[in-house]
PDB file of N, CA and C in Angstrom:
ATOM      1  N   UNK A   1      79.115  98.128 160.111  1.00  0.00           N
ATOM      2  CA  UNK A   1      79.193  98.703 161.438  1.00  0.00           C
ATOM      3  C   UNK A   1      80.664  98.893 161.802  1.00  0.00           C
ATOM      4  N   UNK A   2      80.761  99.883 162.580  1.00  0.00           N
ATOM      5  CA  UNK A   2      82.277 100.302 162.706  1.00  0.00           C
ATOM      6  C   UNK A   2      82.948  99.299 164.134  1.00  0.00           C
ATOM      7  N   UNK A   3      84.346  98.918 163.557  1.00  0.00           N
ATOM      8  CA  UNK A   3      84.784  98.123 164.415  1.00  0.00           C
ATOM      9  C   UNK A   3      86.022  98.724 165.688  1.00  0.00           C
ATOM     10  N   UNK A   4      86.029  99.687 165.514  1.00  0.00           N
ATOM     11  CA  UNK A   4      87.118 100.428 165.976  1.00  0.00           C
ATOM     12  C   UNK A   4      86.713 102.297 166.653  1.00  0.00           C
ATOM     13  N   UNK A   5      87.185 102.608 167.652  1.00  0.00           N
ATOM     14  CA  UNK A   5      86.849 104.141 167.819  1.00  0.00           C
ATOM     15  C   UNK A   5      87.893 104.427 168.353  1.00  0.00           C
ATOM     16  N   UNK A   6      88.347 105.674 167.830  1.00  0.00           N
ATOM     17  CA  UNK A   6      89.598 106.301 167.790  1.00  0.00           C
ATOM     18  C   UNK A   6      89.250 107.538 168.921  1.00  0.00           C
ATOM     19  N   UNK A   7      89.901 107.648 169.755  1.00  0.00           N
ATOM     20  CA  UNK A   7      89.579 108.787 170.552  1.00  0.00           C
ATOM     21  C   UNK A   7      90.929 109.877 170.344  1.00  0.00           C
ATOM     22  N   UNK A   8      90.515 111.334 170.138  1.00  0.00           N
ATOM     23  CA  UNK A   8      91.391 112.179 170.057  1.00  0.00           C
ATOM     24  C   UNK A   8      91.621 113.229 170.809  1.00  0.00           C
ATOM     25  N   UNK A   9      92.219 113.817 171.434  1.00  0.00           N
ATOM     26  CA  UNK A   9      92.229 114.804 172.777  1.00  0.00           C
ATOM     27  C   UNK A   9      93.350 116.074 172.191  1.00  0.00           C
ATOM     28  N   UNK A  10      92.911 117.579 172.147  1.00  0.00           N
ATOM     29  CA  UNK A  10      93.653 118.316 171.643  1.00  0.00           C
ATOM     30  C   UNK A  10      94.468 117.880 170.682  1.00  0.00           C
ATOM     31  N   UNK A  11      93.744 117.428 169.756  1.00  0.00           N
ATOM     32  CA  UNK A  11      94.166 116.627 168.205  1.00  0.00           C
ATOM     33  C   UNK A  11      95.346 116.408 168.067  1.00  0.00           C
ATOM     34  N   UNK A  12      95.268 115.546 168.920  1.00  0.00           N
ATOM     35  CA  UNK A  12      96.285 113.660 168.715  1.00  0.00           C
ATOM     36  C   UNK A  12      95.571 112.921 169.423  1.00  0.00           C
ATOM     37  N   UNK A  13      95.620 111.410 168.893  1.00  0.00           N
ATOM     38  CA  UNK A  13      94.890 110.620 168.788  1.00  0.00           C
ATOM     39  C   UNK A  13      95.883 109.922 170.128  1.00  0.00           C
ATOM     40  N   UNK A  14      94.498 109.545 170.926  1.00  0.00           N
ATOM     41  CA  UNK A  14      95.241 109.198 172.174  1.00  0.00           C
ATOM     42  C   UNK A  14      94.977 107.765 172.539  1.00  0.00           C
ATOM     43  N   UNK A  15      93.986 107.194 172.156  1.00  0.00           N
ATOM     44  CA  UNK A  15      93.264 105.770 172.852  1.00  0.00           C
ATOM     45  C   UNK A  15      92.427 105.103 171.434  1.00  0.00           C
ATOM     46  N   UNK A  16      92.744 103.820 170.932  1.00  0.00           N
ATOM     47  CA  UNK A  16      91.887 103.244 170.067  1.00  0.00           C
ATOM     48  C   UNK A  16      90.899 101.915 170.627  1.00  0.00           C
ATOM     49  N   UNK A  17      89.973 102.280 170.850  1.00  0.00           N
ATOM     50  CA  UNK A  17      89.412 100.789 171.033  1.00  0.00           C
ATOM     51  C   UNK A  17      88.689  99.914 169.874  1.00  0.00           C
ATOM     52  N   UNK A  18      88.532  98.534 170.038  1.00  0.00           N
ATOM     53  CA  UNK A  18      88.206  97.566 169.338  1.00  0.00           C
ATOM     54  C   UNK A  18      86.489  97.298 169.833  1.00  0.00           C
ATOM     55  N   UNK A  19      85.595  97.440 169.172  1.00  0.00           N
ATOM     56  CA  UNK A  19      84.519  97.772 169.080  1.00  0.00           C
ATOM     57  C   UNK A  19      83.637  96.061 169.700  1.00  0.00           C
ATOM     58  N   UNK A  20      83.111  96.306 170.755  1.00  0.00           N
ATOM     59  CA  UNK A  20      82.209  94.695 170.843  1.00  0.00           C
ATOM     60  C   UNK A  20      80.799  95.203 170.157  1.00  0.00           C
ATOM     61  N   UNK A  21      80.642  94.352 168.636  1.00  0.00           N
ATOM     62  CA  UNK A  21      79.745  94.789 167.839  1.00  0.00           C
ATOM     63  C   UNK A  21      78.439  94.495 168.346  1.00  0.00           C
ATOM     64  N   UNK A  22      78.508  93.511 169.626  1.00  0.00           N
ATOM     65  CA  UNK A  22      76.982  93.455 169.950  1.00  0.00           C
ATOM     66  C   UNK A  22      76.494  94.658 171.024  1.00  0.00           C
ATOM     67  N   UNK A  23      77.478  95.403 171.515  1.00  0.00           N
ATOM     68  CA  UNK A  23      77.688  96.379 172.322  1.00  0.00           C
ATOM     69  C   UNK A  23      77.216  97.814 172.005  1.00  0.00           C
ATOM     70  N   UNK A  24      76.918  97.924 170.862  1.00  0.00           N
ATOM     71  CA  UNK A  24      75.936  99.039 170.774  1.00  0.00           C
ATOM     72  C   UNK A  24      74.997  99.538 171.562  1.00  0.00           C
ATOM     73  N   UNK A  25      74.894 100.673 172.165  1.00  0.00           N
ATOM     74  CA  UNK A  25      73.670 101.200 172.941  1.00  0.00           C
ATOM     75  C   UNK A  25      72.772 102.624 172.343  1.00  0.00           C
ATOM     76  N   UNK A  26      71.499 102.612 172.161  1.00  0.00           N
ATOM     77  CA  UNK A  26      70.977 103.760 172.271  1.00  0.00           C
ATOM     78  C   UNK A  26      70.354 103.914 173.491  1.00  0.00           C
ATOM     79  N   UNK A  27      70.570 105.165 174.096  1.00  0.00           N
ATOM     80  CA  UNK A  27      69.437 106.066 175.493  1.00  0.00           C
ATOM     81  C   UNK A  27      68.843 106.191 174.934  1.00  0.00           C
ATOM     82  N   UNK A  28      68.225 106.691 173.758  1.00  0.00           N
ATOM     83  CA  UNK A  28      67.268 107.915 173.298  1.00  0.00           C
ATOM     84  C   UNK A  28      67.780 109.264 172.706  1.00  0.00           C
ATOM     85  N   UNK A  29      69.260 109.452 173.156  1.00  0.00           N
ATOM     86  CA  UNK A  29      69.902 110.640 172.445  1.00  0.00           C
ATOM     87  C   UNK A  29      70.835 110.519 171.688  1.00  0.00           C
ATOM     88  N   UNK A  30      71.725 109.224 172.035  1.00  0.00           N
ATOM     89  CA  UNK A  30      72.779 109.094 171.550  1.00  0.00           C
ATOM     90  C   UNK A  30      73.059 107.638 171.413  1.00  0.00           C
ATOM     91  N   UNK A  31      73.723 107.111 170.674  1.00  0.00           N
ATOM     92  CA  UNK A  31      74.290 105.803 170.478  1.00  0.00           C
ATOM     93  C   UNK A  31      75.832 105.915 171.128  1.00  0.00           C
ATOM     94  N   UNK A  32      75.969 104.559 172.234  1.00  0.00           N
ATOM     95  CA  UNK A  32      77.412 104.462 172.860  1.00  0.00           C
ATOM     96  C   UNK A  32      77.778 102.865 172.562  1.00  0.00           C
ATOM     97  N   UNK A  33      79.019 102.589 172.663  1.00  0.00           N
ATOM     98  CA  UNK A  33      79.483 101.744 172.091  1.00  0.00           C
ATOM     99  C   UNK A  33      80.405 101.005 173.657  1.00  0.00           C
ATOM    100  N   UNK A  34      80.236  99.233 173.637  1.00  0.00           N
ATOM    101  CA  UNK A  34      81.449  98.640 174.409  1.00  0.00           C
ATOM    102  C   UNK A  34      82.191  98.413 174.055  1.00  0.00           C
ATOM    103  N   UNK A  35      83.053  98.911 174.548  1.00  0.00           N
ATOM    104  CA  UNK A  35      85.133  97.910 174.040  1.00  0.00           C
ATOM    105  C   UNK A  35      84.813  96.751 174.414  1.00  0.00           C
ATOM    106  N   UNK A  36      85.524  95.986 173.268  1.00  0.00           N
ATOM    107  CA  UNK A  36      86.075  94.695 174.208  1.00  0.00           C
ATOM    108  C   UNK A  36      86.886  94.366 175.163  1.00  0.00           C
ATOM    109  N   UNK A  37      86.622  93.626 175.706  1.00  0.00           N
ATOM    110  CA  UNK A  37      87.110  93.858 177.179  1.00  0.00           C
ATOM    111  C   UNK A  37      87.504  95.276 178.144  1.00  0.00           C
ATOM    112  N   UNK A  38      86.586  95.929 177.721  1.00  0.00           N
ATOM    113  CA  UNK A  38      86.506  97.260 178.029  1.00  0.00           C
ATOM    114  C   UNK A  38      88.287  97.850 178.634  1.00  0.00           C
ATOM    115  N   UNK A  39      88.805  97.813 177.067  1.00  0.00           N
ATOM    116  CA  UNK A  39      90.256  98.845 177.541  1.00  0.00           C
ATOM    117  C   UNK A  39      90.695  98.925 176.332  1.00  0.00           C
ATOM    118  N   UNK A  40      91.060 100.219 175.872  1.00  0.00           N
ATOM    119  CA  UNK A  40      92.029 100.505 174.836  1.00  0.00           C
ATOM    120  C   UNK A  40      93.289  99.270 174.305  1.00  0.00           C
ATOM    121  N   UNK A  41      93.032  99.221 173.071  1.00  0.00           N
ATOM    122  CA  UNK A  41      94.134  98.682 172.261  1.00  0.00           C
ATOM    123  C   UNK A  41      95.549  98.599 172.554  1.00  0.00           C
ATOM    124  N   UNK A  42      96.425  98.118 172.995  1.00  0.00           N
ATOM    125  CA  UNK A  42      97.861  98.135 173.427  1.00  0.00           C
ATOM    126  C   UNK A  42      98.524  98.773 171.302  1.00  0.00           C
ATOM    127  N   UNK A  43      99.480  99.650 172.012  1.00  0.00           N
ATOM    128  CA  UNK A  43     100.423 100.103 170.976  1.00  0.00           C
ATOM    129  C   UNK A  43     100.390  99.240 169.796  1.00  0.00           C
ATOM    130  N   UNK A  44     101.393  97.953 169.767  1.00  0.00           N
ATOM    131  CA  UNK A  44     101.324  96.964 168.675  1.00  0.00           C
ATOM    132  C   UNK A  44     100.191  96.526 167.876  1.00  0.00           C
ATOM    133  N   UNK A  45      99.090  96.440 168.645  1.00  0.00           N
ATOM    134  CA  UNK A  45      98.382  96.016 167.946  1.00  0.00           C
ATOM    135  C   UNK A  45      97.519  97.320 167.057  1.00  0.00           C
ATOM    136  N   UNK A  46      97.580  98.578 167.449  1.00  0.00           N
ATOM    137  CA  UNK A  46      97.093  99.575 166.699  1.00  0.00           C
ATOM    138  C   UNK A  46      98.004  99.871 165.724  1.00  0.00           C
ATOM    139  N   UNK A  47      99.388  99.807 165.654  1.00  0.00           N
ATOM    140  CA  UNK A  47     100.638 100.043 164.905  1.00  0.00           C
ATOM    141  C   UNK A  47      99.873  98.600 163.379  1.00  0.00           C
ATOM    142  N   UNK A  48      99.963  97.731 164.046  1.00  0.00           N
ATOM    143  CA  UNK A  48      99.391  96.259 163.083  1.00  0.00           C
ATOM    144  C   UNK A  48      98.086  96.544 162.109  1.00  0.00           C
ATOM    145  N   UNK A  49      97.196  97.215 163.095  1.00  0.00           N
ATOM    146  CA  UNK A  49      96.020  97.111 161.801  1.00  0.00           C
ATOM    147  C   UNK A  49      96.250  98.762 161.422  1.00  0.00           C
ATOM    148  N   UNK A  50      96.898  99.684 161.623  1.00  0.00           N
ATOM    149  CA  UNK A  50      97.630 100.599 160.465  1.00  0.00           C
ATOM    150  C   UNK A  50      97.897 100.191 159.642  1.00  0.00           C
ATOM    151  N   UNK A  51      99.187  99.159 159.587  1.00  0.00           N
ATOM    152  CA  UNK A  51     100.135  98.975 158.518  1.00  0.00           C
ATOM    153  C   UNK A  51      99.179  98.047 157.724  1.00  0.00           C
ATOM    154  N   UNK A  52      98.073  97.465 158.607  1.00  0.00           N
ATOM    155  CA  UNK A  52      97.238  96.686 157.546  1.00  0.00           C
ATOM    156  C   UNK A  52      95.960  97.456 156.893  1.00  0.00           C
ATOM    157  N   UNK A  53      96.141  98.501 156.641  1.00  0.00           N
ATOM    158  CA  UNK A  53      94.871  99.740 156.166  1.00  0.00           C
ATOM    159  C   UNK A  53      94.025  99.829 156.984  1.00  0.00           C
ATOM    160  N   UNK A  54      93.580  98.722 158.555  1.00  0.00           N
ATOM    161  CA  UNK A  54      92.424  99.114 158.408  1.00  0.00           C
ATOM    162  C   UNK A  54      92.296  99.835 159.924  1.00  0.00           C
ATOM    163  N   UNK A  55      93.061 101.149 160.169  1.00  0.00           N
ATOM    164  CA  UNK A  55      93.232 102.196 160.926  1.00  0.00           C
ATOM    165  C   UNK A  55      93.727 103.595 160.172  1.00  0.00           C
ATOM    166  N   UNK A  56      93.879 104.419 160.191  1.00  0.00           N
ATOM    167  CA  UNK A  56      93.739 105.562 159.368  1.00  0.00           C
ATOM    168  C   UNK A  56      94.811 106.592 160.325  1.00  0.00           C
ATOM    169  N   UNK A  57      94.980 106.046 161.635  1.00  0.00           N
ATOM    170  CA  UNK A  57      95.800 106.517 162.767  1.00  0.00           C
ATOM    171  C   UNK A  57      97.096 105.945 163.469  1.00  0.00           C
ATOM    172  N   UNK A  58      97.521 106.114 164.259  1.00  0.00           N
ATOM    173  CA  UNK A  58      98.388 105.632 165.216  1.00  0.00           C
ATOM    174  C   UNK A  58      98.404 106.469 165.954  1.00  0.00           C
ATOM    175  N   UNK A  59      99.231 106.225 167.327  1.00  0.00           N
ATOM    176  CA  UNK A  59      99.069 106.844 169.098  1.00  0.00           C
ATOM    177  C   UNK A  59     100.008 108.466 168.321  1.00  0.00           C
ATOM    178  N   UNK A  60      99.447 109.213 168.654  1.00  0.00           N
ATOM    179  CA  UNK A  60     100.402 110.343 168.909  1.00  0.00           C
ATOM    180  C   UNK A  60     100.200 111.004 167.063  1.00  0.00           C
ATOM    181  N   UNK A  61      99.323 110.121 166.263  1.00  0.00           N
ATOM    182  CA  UNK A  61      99.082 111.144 164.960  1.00  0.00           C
ATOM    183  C   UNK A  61      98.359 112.444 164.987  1.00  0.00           C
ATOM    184  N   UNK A  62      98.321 113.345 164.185  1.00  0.00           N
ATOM    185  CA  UNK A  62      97.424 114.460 164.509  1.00  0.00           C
ATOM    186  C   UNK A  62      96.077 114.351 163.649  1.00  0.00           C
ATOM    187  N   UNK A  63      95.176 114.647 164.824  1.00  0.00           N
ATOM    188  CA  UNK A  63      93.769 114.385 164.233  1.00  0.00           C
ATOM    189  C   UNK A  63      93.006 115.689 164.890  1.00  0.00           C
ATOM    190  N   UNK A  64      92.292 115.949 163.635  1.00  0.00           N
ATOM    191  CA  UNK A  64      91.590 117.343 163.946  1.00  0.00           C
ATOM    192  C   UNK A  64      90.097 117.264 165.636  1.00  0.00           C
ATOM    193  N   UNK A  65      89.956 117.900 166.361  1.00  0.00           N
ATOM    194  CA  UNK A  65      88.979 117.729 166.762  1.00  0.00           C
ATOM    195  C   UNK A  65      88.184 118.774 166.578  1.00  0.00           C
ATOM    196  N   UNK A  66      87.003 118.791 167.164  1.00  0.00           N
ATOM    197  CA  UNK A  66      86.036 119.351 166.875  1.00  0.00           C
ATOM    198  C   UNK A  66      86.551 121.143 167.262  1.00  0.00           C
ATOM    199  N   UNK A  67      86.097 122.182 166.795  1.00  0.00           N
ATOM    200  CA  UNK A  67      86.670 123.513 167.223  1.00  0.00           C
ATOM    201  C   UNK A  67      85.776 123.680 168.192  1.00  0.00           C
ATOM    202  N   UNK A  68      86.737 124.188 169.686  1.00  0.00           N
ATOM    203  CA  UNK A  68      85.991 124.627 170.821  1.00  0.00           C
ATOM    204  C   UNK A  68      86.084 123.372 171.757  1.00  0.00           C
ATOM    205  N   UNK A  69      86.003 122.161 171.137  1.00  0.00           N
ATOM    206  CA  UNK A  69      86.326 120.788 171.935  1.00  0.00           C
ATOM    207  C   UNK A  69      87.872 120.595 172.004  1.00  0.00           C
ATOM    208  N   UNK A  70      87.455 119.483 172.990  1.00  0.00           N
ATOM    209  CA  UNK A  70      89.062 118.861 173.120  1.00  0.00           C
ATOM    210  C   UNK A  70      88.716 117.602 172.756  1.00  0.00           C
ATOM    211  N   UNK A  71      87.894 116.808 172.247  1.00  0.00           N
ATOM    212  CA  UNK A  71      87.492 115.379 172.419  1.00  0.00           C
ATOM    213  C   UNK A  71      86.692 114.739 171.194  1.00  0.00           C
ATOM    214  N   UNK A  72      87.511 114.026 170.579  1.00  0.00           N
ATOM    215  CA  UNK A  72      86.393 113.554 169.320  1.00  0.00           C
ATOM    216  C   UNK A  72      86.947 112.145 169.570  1.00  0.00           C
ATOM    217  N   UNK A  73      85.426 111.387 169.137  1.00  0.00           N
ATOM    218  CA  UNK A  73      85.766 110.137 169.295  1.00  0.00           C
ATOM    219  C   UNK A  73      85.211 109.610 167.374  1.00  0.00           C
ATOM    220  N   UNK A  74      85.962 108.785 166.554  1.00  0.00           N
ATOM    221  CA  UNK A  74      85.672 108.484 165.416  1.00  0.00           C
ATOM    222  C   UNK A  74      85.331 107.218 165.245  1.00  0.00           C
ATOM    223  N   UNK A  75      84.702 106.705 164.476  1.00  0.00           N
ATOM    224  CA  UNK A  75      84.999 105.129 164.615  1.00  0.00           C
ATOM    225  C   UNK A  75      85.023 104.277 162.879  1.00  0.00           C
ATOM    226  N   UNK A  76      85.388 103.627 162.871  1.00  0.00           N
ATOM    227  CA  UNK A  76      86.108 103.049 161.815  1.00  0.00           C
ATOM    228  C   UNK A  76      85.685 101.804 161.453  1.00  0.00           C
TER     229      UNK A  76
END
């Protein structure tokens, strides 16, 4: 299960959150996910699990979004 969701806005990656794995939700259409402590990752610590492989991003990398969107959220 993915521990991490990367949010990207006019492809750069703007907000990473840290995934509360019991926090999974389905409505019926879609599956949504809680942050922990519901707030984006501070800088350092997204810079940290980069340099430790297990982010694929950092604040301000370029990440494709969807064509026609402005908003992809990935998770990791």
């Amino acid at each position: 299960m993915a521990a991490h969701a990367v949010i990207a806005v006019d492809g750069e990656v703007r907000r990473v959150y840290a995934i509360d794995t019991g926090g999974w939700e389905n409505d019926g259409r879609k599956w949504r996910f809680r942050a922990v402590d519901d707030r984006p990752l501070p800088a350092q610590e997204i810079d940290r699990l980069h340099t430790a492989g297990d982010l694929p991003y950092r604040l301000g990398d370029p990440c494709p979004t969807k064509a026609g969107g402005a908003y992809r959220p990935e998770r990791f």
